[in-house]
C-alpha atoms as a PDB file:
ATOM      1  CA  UNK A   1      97.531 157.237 139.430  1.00  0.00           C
ATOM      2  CA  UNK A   2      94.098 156.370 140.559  1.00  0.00           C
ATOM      3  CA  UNK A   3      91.524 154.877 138.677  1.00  0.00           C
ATOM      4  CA  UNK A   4      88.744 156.098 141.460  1.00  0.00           C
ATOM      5  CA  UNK A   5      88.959 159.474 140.939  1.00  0.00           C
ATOM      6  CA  UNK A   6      87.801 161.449 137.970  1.00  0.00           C
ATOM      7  CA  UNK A   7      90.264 162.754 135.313  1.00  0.00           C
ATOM      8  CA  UNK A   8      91.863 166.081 135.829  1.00  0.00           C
ATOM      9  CA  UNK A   9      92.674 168.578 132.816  1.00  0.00           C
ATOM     10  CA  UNK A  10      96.395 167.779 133.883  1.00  0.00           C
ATOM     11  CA  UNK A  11      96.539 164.483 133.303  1.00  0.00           C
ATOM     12  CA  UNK A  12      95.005 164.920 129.990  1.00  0.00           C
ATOM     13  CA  UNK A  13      97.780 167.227 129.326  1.00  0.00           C
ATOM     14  CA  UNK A  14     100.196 165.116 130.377  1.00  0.00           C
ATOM     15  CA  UNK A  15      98.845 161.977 128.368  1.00  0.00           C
ATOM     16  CA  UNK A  16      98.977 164.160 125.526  1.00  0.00           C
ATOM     17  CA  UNK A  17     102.401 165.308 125.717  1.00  0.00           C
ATOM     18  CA  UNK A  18     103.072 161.742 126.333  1.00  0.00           C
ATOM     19  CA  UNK A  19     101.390 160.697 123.268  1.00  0.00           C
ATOM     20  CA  UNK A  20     102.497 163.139 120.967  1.00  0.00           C
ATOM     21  CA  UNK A  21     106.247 162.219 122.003  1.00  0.00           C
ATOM     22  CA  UNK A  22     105.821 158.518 121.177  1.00  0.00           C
ATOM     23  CA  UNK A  23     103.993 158.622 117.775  1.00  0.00           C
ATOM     24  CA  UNK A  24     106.219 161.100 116.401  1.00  0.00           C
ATOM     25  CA  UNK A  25     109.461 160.480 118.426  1.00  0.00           C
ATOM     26  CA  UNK A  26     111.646 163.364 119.919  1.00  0.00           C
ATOM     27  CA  UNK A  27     113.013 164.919 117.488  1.00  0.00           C
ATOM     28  CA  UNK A  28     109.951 166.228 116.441  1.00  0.00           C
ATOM     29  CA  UNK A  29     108.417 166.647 120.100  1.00  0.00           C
ATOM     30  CA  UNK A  30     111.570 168.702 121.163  1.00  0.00           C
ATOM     31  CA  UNK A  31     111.032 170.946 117.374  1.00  0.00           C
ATOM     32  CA  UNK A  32     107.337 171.843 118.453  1.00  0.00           C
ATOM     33  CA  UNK A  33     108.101 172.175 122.510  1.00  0.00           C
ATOM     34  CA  UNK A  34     106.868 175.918 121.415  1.00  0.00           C
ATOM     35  CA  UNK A  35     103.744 174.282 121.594  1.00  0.00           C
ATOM     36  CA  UNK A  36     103.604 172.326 125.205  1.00  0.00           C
ATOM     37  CA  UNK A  37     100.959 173.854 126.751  1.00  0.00           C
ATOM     38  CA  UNK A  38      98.363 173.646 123.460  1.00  0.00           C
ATOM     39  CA  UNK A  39      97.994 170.233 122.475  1.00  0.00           C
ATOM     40  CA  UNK A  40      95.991 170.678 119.430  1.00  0.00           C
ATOM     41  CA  UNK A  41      98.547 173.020 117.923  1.00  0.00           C
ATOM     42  CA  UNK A  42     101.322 170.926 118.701  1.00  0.00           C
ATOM     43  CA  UNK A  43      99.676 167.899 116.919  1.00  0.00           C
ATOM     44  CA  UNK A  44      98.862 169.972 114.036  1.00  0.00           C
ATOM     45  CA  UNK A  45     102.558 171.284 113.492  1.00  0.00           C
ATOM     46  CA  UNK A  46     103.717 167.255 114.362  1.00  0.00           C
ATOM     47  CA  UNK A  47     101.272 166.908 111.633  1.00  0.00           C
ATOM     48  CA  UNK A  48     102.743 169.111 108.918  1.00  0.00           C
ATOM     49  CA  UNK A  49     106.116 167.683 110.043  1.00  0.00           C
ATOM     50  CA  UNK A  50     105.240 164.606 109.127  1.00  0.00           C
ATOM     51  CA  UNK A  51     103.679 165.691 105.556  1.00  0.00           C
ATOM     52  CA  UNK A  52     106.894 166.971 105.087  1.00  0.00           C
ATOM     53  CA  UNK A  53     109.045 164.149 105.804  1.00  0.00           C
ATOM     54  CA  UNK A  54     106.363 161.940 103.940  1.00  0.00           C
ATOM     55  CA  UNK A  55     107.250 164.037 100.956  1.00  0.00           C
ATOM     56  CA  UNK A  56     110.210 163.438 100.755  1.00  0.00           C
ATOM     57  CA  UNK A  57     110.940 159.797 101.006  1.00  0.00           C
ATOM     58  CA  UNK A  58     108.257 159.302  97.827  1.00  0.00           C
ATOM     59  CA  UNK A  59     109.966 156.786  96.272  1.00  0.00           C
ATOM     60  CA  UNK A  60     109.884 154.627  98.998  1.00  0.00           C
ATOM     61  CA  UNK A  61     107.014 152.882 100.107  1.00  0.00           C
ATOM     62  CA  UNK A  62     108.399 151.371 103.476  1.00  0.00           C
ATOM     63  CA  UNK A  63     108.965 154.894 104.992  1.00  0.00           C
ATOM     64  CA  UNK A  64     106.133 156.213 103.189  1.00  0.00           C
ATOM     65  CA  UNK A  65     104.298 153.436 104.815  1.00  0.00           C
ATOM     66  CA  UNK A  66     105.674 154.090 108.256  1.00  0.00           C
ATOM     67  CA  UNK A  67     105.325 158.203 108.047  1.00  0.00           C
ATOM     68  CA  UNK A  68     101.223 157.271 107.173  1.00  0.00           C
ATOM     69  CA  UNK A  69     100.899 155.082 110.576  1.00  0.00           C
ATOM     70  CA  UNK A  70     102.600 158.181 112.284  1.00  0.00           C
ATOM     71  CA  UNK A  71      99.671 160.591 110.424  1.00  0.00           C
ATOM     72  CA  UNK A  72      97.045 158.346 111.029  1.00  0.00           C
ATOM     73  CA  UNK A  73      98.012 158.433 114.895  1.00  0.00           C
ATOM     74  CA  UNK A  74      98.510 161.839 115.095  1.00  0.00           C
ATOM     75  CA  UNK A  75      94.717 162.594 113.494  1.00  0.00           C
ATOM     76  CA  UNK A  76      93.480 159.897 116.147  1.00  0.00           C
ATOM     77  CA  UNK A  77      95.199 162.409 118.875  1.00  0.00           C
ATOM     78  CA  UNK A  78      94.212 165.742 117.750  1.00  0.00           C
ATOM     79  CA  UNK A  79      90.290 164.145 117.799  1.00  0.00           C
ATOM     80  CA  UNK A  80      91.662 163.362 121.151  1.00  0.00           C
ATOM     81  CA  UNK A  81      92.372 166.341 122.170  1.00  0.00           C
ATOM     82  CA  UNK A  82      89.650 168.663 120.582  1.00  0.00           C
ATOM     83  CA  UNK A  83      87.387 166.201 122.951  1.00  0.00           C
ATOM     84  CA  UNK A  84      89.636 167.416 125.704  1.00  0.00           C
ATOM     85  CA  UNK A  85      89.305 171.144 125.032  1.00  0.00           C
ATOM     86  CA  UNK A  86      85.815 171.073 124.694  1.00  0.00           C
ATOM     87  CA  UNK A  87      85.171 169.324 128.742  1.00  0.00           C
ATOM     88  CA  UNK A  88      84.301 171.526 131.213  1.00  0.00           C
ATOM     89  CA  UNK A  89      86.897 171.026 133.695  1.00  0.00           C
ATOM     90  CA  UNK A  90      86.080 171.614 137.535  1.00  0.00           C
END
């Protein structure tokens, strides 16, 4: 990596991926790998993963607690990477 060269549309995508994979964990990066190459959509199906699983530990608030760190990350990303689809890449 070099930091005296502009950013590439690759290593975006690859930060992404990265990203997505350590907020949410593998097991839900390998269940939306249909989704690789379109970071947005991937966040947003990490996203209603994570509703899911948030539903059902109500009860409790620990992994409720924990899920809402993971949703608040993932929103943080997908701003992330709207800003990234909407560069003009050379």
């Amino acid at each position: 990596m070099s930091y005296t060269n502009e950013t590439t549309r690759p290593e975006i995508d690859r930060a992404l991926k990265q990203l997505v994979s350590v907020i949410v964990g593998g097991k839900y990066a390998r269940a939306t790998k249909d989704f690789i190459d379109d970071p947005c959509e991937r966040i947003k199906q990490c996203h209603k993963l994570c509703i899911t699983e948030q539903a059902q530990s109500f009860g409790n608030q620990e992994k409720s607690s924990q899920i809402q760190r993971k949703i608040d990350s993932l929103n943080s990303l997908y701003a992330l990477a709207r800003l990234a689809d909407e560069v003009e890449w050379d």
